[in-house]
Protein backbone atom coordinates (compact mmCIF):
# COMPACT_ATOMS: atom_id res chain seq x y z
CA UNK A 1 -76.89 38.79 20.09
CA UNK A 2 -75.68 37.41 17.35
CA UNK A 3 -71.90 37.90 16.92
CA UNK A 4 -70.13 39.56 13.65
CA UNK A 5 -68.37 37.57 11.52
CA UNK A 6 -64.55 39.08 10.26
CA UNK A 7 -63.48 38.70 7.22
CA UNK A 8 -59.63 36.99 7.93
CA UNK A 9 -57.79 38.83 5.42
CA UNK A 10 -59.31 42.29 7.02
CA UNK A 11 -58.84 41.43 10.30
CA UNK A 12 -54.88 40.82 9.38
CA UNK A 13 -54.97 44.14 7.52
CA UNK A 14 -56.75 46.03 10.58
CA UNK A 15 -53.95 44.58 13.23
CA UNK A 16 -51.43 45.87 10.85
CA UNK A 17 -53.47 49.78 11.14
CA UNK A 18 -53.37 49.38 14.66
CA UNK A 19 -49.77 47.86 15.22
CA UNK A 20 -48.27 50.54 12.74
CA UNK A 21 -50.68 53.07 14.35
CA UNK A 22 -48.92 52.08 18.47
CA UNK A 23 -45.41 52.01 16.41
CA UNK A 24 -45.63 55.46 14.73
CA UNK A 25 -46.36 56.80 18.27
CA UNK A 26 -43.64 55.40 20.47
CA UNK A 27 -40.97 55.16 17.97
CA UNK A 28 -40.91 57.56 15.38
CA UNK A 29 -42.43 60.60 17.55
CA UNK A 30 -39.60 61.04 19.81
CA UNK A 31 -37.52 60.52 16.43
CA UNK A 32 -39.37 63.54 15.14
CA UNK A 33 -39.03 65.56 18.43
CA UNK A 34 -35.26 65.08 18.48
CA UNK A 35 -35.22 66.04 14.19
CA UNK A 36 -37.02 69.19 14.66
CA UNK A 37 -35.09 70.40 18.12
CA UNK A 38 -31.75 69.96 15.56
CA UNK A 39 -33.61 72.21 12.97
CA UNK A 40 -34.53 74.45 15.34
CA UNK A 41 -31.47 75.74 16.77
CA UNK A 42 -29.92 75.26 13.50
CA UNK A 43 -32.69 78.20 12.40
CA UNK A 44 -32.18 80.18 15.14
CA UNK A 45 -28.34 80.06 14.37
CA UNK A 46 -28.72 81.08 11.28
CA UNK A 47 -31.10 84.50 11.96
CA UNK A 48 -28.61 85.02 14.66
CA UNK A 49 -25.96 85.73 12.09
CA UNK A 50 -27.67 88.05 10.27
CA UNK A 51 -28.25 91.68 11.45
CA UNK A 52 -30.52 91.71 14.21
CA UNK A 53 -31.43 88.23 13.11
CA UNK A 54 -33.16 89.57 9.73
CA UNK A 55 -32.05 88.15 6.37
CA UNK A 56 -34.78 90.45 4.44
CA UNK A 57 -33.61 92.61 1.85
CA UNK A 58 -34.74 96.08 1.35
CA UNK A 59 -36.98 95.91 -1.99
CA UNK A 60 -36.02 99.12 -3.57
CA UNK A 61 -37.49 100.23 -7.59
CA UNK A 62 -36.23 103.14 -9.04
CA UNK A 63 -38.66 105.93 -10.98
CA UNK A 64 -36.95 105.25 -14.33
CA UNK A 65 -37.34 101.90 -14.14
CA UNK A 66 -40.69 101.84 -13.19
CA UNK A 67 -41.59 104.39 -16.00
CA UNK A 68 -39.81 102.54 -18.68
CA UNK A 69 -41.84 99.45 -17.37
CA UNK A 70 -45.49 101.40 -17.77
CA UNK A 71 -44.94 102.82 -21.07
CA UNK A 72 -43.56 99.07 -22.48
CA UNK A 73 -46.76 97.66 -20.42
CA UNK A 74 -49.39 100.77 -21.91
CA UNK A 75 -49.72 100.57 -25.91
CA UNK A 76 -51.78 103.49 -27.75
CA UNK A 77 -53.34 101.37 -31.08
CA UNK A 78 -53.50 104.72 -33.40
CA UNK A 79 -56.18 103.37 -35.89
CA UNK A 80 -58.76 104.20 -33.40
CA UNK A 81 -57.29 106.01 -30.54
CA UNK A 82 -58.19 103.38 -27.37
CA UNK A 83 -55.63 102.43 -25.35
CA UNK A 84 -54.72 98.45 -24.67
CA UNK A 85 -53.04 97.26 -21.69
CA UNK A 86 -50.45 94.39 -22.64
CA UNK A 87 -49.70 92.38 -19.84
CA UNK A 88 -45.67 92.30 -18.73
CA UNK A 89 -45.71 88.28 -18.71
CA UNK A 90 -47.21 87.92 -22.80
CA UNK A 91 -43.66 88.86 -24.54
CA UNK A 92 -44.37 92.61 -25.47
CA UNK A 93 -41.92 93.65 -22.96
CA UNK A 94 -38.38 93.20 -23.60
CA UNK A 95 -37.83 94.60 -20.37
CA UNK A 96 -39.78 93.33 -17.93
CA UNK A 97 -38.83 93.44 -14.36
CA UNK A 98 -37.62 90.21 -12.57
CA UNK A 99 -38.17 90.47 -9.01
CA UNK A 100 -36.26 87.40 -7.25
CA UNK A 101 -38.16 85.62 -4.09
CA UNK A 102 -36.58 85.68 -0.73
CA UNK A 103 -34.29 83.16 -0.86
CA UNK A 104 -34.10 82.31 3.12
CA UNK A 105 -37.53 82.66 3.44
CA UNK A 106 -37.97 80.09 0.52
CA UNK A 107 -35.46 77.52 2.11
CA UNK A 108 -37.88 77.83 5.62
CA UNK A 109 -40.88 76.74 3.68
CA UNK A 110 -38.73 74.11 1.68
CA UNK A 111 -37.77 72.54 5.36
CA UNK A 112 -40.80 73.42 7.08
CA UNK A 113 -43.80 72.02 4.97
CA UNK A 114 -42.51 68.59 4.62
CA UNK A 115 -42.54 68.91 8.29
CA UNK A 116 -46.36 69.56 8.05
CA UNK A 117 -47.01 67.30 6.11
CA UNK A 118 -45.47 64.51 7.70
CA UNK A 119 -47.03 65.06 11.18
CA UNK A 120 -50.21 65.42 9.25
CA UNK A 121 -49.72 61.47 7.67
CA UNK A 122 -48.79 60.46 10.94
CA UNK A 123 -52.37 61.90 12.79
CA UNK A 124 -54.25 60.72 10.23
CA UNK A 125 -52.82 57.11 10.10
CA UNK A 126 -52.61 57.26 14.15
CA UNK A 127 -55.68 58.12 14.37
CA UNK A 128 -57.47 55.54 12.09
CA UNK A 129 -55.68 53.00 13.88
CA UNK A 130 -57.22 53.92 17.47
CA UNK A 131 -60.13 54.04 15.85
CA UNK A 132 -60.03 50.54 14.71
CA UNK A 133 -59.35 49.77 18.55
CA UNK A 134 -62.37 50.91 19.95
CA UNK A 135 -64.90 48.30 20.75
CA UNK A 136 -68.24 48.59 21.54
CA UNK A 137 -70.24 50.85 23.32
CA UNK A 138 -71.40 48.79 27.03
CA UNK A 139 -73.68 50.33 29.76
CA UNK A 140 -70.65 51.14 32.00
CA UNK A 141 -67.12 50.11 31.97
CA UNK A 142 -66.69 53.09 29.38
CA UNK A 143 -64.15 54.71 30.55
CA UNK A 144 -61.01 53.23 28.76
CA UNK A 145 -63.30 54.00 25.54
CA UNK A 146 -63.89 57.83 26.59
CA UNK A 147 -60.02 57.95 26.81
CA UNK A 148 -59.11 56.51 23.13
CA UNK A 149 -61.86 59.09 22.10
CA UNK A 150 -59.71 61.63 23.82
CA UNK A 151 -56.93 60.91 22.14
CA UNK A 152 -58.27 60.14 19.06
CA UNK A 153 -59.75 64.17 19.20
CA UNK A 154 -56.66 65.25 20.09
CA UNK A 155 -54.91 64.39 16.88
CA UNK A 156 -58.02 65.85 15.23
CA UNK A 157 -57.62 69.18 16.60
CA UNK A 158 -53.34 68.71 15.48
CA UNK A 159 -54.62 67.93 11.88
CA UNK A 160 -57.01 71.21 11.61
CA UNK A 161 -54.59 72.82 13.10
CA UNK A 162 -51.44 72.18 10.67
CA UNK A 163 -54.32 72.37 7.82
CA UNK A 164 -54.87 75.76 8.74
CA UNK A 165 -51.27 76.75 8.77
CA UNK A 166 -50.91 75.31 5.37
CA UNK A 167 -53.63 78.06 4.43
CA UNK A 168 -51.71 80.59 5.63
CA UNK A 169 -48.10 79.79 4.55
CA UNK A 170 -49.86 79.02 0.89
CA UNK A 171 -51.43 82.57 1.15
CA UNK A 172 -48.03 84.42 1.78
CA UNK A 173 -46.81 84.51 -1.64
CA UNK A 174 -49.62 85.97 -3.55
CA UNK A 175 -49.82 88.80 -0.93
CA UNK A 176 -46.30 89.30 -1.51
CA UNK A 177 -46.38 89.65 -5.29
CA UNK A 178 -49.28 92.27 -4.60
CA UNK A 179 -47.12 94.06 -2.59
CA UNK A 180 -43.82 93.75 -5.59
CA UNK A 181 -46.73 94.75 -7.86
CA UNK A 182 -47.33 98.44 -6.08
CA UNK A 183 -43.77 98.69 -5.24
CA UNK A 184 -43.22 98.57 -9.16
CA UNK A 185 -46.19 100.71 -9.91
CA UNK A 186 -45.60 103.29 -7.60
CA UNK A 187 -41.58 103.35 -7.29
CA UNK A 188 -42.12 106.85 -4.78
CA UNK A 189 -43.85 105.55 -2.11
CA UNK A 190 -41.55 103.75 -0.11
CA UNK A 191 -44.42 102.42 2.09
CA UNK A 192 -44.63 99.19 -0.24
CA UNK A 193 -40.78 98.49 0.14
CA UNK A 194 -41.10 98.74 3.61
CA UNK A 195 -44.82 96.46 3.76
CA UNK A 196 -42.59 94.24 1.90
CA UNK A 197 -39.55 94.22 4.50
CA UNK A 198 -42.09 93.63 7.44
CA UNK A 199 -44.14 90.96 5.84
CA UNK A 200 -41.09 88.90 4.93
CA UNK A 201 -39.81 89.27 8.54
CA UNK A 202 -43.50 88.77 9.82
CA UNK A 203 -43.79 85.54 7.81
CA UNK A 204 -39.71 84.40 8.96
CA UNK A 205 -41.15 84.32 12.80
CA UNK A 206 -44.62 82.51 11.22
CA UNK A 207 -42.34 79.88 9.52
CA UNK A 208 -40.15 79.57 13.04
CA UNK A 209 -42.77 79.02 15.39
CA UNK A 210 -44.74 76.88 13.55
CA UNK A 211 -41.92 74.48 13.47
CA UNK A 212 -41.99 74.87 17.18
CA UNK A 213 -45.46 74.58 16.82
CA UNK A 214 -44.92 71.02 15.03
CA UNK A 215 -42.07 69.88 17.78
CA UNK A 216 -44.74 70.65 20.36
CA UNK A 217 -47.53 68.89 18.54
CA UNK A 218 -45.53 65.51 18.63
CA UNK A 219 -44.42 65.95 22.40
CA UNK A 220 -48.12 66.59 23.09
CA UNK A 221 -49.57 63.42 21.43
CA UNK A 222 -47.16 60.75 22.22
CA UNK A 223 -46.86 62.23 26.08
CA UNK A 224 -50.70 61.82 26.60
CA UNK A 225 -50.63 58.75 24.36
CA UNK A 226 -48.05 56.41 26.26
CA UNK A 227 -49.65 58.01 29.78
CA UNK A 228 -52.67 56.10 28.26
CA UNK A 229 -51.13 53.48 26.38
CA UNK A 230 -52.35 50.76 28.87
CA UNK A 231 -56.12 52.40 28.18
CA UNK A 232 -55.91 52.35 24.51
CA UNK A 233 -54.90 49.14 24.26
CA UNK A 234 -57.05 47.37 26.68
CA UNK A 235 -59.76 49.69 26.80
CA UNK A 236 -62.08 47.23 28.92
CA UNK A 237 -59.15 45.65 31.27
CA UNK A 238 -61.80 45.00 34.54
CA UNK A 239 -60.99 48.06 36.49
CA UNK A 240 -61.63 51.79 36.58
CA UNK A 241 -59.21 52.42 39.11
CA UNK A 242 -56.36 54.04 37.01
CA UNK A 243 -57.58 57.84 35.60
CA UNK A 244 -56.69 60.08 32.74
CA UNK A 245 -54.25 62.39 33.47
């Protein structure tokens, strides 16, 4: 068969995927491990001190309020009787409500998605570079190749995986405003205060355990990684002796 010629310059650029690729793994993984345990007991010390390890306020709207906001919101145009809702946001109301954000919950998201994102770089490049270190498919002797497939599915599963928790820390803060928006609305029923109160604490474990989630992520991948690391490399090394764990 006849063999493929490699452009030089490529072939440079491709070591440099995979070298980057084997140092992202074994150094700056257990780097990562060690950064997130620090955060995480640093979190945990700070719900600790709160009461009963909450730091959500109570979101509480009183009637007058409420009323004063409805009537500055509802307009009555007398020429022809209709009525025109103006919208709290356009300037019509010079007292429209401010309702702050949680600040602790804010800071969690502040520390936790660069997190995410970061572990989500580091699959993707990883995984591009054991990609590049396949070779070709042979009739037997395949099983080095089966395990950098392995691997290389692992951090695929890790990437949908954060992806999906992006989703759902993203999708937190509308549902909260729609939740502020019935509070103000409806200042008697209490029931939206308290939605409020439980979805904030809801979404404080969320944000906690999916930096666990992240910690665990890295100690999964570069434990099954340097287990194989011998594999990966040398995929087709002459012997079948050693398997996967």
């Amino acid at each position: 068969m006849k063999k493929i010629l490699v452009n030089p310059m490529e072939e440079a650029y491709n070591g440099q995927i995979k070298a980057e690729a084997v140092k992202v793994i074994v150094q700056r993984f257990p780097k990562k491990i060690v950064e997130l345990n620090t955060l995480i007991d640093k979190q945990l010390t700070i719900d600790g001190n709160n009461n009963n390890g909450l730091n959500i306020p109570m979101i509480t709207i009183s009637s007058d309020v409420s009323k004063s906001s409805e009537t500055a919101a509802t307009m009555t145009d007398k020429s022809d009787g209709k009525v025109s809702d103006k919208s709290l946001t356009d300037g019509s109301n010079s007292e429209a409500i401010a309702v702050k954000d949680n600040q602790h919950l804010r800071k969690m998201v502040d520390i936790l998605m660069p997190q995410i994102w970061e572990l989500s770089k580091y699959c993707l490049s990883s995984g591009v570079g054991m990609n590049l270190m396949v070779p070709e498919m042979e009739d037997g002797n395949n099983f080095g190749v089966e395990v950098q497939h392995e691997c290389i599915e692992a951090m695929i599963v890790v990437e949908n995986e954060i992806q999906r928790r992006v989703r759902e820390i993203n999708a937190y803060f509308p549902a909260r405003a729609e939740l502020i928006e019935k509070a103000v609305k409806y200042p008697d029923c209490q029931d939206y205060s308290r939605a409020i109160q439980e979805r904030d604490l809801s979404f404080q474990s969320y944000c906690l355990l999916s930096m666990v989630t992240v910690r665990n992520h890295y100690m999964n991948l570069h434990d099954m990684v340097m287990k194989n690391m011998q594999k990966i490399r040398k995929p087709r090394s002459g012997s079948t002796t050693h398997l996967m764990y």
